[in-house]
Protein backbone atom coordinates (compact mmCIF):
# COMPACT_ATOMS: atom_id res chain seq x y z
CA UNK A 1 19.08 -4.25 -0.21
CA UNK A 2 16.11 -6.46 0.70
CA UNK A 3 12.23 -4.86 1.20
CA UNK A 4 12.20 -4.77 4.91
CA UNK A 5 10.12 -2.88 7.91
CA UNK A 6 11.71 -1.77 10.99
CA UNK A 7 9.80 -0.83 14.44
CA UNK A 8 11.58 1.29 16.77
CA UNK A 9 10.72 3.55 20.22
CA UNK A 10 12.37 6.31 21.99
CA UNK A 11 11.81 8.43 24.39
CA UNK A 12 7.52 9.71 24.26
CA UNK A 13 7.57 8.62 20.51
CA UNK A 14 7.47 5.30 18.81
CA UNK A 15 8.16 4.91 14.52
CA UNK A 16 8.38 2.39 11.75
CA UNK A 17 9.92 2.76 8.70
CA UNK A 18 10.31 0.96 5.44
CA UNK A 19 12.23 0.27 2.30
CA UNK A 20 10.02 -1.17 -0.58
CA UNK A 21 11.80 -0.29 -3.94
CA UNK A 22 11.89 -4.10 -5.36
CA UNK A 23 7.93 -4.68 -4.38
CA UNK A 24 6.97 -1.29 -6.14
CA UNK A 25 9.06 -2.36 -8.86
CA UNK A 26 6.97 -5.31 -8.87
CA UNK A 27 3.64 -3.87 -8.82
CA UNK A 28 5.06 -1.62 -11.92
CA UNK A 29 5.56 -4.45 -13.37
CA UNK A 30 2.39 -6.64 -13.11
CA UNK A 31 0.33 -3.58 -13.63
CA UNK A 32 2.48 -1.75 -16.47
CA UNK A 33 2.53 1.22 -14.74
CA UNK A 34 3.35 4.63 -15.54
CA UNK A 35 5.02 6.93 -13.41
CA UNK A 36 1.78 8.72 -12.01
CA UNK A 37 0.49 5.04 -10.85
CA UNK A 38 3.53 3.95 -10.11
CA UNK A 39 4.20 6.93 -7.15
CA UNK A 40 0.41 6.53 -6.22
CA UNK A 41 0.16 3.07 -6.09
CA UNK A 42 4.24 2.84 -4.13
CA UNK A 43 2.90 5.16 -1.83
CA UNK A 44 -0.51 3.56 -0.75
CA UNK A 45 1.32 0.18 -0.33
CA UNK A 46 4.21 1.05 1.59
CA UNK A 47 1.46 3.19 3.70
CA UNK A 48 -0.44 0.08 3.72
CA UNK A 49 2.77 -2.03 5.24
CA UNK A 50 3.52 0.46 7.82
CA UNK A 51 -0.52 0.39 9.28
CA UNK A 52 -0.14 -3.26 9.42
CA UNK A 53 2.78 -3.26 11.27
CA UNK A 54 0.95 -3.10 14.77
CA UNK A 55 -1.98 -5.58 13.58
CA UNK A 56 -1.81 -9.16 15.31
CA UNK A 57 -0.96 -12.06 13.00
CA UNK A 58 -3.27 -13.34 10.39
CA UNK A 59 -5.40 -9.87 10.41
CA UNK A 60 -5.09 -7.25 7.54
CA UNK A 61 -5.31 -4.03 6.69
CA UNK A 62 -6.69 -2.17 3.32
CA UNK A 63 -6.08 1.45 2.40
CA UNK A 64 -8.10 2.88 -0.73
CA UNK A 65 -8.43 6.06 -2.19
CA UNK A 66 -11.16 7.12 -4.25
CA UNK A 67 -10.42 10.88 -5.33
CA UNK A 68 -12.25 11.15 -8.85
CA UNK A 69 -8.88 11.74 -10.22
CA UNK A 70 -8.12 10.06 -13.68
CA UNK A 71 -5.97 7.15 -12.01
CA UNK A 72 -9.20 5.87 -10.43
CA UNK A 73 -9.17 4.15 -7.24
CA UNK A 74 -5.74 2.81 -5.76
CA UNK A 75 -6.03 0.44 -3.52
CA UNK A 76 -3.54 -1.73 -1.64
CA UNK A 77 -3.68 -4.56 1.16
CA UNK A 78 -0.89 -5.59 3.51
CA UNK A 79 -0.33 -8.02 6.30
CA UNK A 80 1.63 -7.69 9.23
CA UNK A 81 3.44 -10.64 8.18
CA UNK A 82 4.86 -8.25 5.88
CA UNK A 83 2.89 -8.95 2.25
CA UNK A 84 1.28 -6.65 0.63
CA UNK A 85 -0.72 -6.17 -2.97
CA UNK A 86 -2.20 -3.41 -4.81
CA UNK A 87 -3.78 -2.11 -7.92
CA UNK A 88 -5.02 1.32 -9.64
CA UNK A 89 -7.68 1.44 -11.48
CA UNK A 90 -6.25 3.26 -14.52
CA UNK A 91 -2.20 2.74 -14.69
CA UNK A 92 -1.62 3.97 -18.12
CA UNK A 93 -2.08 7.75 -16.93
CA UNK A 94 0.07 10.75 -18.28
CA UNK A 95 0.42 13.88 -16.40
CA UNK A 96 2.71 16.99 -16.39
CA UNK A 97 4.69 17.42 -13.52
CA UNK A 98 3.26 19.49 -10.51
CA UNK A 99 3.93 23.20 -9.93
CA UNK A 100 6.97 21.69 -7.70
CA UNK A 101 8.56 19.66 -10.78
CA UNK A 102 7.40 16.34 -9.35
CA UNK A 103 5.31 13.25 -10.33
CA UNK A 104 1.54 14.73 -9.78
CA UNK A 105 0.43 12.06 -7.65
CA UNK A 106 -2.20 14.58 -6.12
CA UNK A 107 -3.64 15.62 -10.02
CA UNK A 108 -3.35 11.71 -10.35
CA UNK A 109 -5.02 10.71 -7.60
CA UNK A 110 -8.06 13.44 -7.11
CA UNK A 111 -9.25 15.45 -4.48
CA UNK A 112 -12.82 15.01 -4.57
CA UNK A 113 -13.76 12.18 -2.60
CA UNK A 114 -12.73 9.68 0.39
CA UNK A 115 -9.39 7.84 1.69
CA UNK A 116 -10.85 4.31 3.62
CA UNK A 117 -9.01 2.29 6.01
CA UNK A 118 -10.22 -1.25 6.79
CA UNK A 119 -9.17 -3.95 9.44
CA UNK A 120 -9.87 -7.16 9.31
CA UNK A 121 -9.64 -8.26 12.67
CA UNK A 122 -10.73 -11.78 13.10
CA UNK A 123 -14.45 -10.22 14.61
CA UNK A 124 -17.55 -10.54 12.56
CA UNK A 125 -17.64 -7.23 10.70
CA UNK A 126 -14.16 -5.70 9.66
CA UNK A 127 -13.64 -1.73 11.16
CA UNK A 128 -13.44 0.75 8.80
CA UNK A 129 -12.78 4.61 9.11
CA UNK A 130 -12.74 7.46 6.29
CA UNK A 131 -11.88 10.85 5.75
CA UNK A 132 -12.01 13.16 3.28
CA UNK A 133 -9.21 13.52 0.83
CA UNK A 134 -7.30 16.91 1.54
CA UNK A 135 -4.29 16.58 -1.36
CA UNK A 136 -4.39 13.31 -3.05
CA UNK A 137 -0.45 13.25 -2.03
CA UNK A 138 -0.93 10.15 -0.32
CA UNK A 139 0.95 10.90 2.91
CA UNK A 140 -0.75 14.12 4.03
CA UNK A 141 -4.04 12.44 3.71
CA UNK A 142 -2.80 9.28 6.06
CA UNK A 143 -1.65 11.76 8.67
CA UNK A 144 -5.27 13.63 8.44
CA UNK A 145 -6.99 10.14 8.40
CA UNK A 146 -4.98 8.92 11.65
CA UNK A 147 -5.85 12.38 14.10
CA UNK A 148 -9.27 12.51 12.99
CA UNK A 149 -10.33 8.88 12.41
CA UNK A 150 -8.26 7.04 14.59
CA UNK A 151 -7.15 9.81 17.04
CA UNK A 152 -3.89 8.87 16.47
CA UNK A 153 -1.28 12.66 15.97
CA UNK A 154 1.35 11.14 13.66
CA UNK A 155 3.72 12.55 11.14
CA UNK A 156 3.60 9.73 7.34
CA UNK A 157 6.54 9.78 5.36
CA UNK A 158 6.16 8.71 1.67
CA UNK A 159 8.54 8.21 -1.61
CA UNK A 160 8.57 6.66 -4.84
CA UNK A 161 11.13 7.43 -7.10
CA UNK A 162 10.46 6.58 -10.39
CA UNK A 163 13.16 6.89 -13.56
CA UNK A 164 11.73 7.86 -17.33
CA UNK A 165 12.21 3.82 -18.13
CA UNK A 166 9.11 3.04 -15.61
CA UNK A 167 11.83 1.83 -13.19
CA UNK A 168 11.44 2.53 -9.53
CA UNK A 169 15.12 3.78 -8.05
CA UNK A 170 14.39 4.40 -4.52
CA UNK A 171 10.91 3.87 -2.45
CA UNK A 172 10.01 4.09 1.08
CA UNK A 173 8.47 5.48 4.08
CA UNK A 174 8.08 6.03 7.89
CA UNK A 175 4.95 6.72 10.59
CA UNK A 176 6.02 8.50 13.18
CA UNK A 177 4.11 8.94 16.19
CA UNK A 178 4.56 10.60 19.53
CA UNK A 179 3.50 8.81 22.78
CA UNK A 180 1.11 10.05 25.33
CA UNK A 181 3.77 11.19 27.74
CA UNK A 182 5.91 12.90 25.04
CA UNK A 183 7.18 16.53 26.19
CA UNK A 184 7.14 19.77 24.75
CA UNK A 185 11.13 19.28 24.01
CA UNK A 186 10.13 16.11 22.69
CA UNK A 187 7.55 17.06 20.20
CA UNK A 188 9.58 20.58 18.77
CA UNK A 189 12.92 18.25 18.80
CA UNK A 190 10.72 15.90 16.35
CA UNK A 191 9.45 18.99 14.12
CA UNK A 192 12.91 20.45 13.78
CA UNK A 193 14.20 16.74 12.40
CA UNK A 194 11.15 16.75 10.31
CA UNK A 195 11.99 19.71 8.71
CA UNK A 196 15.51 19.07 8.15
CA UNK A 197 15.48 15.52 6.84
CA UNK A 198 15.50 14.64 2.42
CA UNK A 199 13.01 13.14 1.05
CA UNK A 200 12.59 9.44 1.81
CA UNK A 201 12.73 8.55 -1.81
CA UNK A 202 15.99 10.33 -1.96
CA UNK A 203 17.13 8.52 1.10
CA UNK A 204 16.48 5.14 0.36
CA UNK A 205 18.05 5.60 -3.73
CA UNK A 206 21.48 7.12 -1.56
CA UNK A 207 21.37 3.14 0.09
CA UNK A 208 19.57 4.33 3.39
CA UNK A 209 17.85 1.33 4.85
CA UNK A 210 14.84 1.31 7.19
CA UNK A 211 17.19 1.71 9.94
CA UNK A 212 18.98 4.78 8.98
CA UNK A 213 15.78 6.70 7.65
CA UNK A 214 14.91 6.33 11.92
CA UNK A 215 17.92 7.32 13.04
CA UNK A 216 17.84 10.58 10.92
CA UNK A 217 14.31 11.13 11.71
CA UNK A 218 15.66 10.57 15.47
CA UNK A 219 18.15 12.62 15.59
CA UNK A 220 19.33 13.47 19.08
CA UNK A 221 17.25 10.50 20.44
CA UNK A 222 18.30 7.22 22.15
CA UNK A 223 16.56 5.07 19.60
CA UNK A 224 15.77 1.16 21.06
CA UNK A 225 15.24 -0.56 17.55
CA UNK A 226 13.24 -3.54 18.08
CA UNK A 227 11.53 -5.91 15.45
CA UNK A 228 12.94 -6.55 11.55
CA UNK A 229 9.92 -7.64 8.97
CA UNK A 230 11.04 -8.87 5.25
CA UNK A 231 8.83 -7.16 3.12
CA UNK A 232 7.14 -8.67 -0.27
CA UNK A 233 4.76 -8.12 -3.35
CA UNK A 234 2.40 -11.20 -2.35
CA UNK A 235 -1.06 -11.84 -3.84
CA UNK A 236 -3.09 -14.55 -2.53
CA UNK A 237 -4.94 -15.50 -5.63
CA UNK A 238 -5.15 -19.00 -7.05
CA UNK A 239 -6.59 -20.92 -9.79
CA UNK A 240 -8.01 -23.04 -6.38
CA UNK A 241 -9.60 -20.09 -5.42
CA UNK A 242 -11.28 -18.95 -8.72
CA UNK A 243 -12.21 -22.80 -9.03
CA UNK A 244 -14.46 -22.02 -5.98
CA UNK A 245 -15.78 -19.10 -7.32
CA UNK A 246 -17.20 -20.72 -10.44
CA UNK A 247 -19.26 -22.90 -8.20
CA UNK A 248 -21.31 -20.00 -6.85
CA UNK A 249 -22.10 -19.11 -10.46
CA UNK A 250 -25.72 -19.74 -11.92
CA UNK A 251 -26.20 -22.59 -13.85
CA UNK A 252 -26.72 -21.21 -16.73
CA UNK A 253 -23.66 -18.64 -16.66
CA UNK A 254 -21.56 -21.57 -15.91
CA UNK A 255 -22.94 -23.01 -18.90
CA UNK A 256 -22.46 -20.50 -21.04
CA UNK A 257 -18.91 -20.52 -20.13
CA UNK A 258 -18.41 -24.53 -21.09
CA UNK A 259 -20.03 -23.71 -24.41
CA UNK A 260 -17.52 -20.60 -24.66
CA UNK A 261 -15.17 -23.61 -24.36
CA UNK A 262 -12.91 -21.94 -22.62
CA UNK A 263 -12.96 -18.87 -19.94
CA UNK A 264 -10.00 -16.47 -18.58
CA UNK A 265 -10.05 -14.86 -15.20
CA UNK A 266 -7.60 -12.09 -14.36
CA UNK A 267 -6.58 -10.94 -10.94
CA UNK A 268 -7.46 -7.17 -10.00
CA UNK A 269 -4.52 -6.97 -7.37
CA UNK A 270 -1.88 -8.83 -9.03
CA UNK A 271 -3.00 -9.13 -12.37
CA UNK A 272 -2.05 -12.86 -12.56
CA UNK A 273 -4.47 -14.56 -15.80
CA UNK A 274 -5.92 -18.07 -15.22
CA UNK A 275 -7.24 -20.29 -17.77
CA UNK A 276 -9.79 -22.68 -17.65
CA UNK A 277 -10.58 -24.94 -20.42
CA UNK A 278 -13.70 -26.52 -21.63
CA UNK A 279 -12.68 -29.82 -19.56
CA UNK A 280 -11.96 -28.08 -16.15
CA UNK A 281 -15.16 -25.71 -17.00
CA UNK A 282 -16.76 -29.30 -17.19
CA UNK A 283 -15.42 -30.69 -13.93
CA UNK A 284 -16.55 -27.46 -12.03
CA UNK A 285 -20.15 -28.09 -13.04
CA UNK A 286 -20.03 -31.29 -11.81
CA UNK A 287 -18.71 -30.59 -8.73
CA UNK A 288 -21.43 -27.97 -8.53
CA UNK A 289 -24.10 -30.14 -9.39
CA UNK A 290 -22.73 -32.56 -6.21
């Protein structure tokens, strides 16, 4: 089963919902992650897919949180177009499991600090919003940061299920929100659902796709599914783009890098490495000097 978003309504609510195991695997993989990372950083991208779902083409959306915790910051970026990259500061992180028996994203991720959302909108200064980190269990945060940033009452549904190899089995998630005109009957038909449902982790590793995690968190409502996104790992990184950033470099640092005879730049958010040798070092000064 393919990485892939679904958007859906019903009556006074609208969700989306996502399956992302093979793009967390991926991030696991560029960033050798360990399980802590691996649920934090899963977590914050699928979050970051789903609140880029209702963003107009070529905008963006970044999540970060910055909890003091030993894993650092994580921070992920998505498209609606349905990319999305992320890193954590510190992947190699060990940690019991919680009090519940589960990966301690929350211990992982810290409590003392601030989760950021920023849009990139096309206008001249991006918007960004911030709360204060309640858990550092990823979803409970989101929901805080949407009612009291954004206004927004919704109900975030995150999973990353990692094995003891590193290997993510089963990752996902859903926002759920409830329109202005939803009832009373609407809104304690939604909480009873929420209640009842597994885990989306567990869902999506027993072959639920994005699909099936709405129509169990619908249950009992006409669901209209609408739009189908293909979800991928995509960085947008290139040795093109580095090239340009050498040119804003002083002329003595880029000098110091031709008499290195050779430099190596390595990608936060994908961790792709890019060589440059003394030659290309060479052409970028002259280009510079043009």
């Amino acid at each position: 089963m393919h990485d892939h978003l679904i958007k859906a309504t019903a009556d006074g609510v609208r969700i989306y919902a996502a399956v992302t195991t093979d793009l967390v695997n991926e991030a696991i993989r560029r960033h050798d992650c360990y399980p802590v990372a691996a649920a934090a950083l899963g977590r914050t991208m699928t979050a970051a897919l789903l609140m880029a779902a209702n963003l107009k083409n070529e905008e963006a959306l970044t999540i970060r949180f910055d909890g003091h915790g030993p894993l650092g910051k994580v921070t992920a970026d998505a498209t609606p177009e349905g990319y999305v990259r992320g890193y954590v500061d510190e992947p190699h992180v060990n940690l019991p499991l919680n009090s519940k028996g589960k990966i301690d994203v929350g211990g992982g991720v810290g409590t003392d600090g601030l989760v950021t959302v920023t849009r990139f909108t096309g206008l001249k200064n991006p918007i960004s919003g911030s709360t204060e980190i309640t858990d550092g269990e990823i979803a409970d945060d989101l929901t805080k940061y949407l009612y009291v940033s954004e206004q927004t009452p919704s109900s975030v549904g995150l999973g990353v299920l990692v094995n003891p190899d590193f290997h993510c089995i089963g990752a996902g998630g859903f926002i759920l929100q409830p329109l202005p005109e939803a009832t009373d009957e609407c809104i304690d038909k939604l909480e009873a659902n929420l209640k009842r449902i597994n885990s989306v982790s567990h869902m999506v590793e027993h072959g639920y796709d994005a699909k099936t995690i709405i129509a169990e968190v619908l249950q009992g409502f006409e669901v209209n599914y609408l739009t189908k996104t293909d979800l991928a790992f995509r960085c947008h990184c290139s040795k093109e783009h580095i090239s340009r950033a050498f040119l804003s470099l002083k002329p003595d640092d880029l000098q110091s890098l031709i008499d290195d005879g050779h430099a190596e730049v390595v990608c936060k958010f994908c961790n792709e490495k890019y060589q440059f040798n003394k030659v290309k070092l060479e052409a970028i000064r002259a280009q510079a000097a043009k």
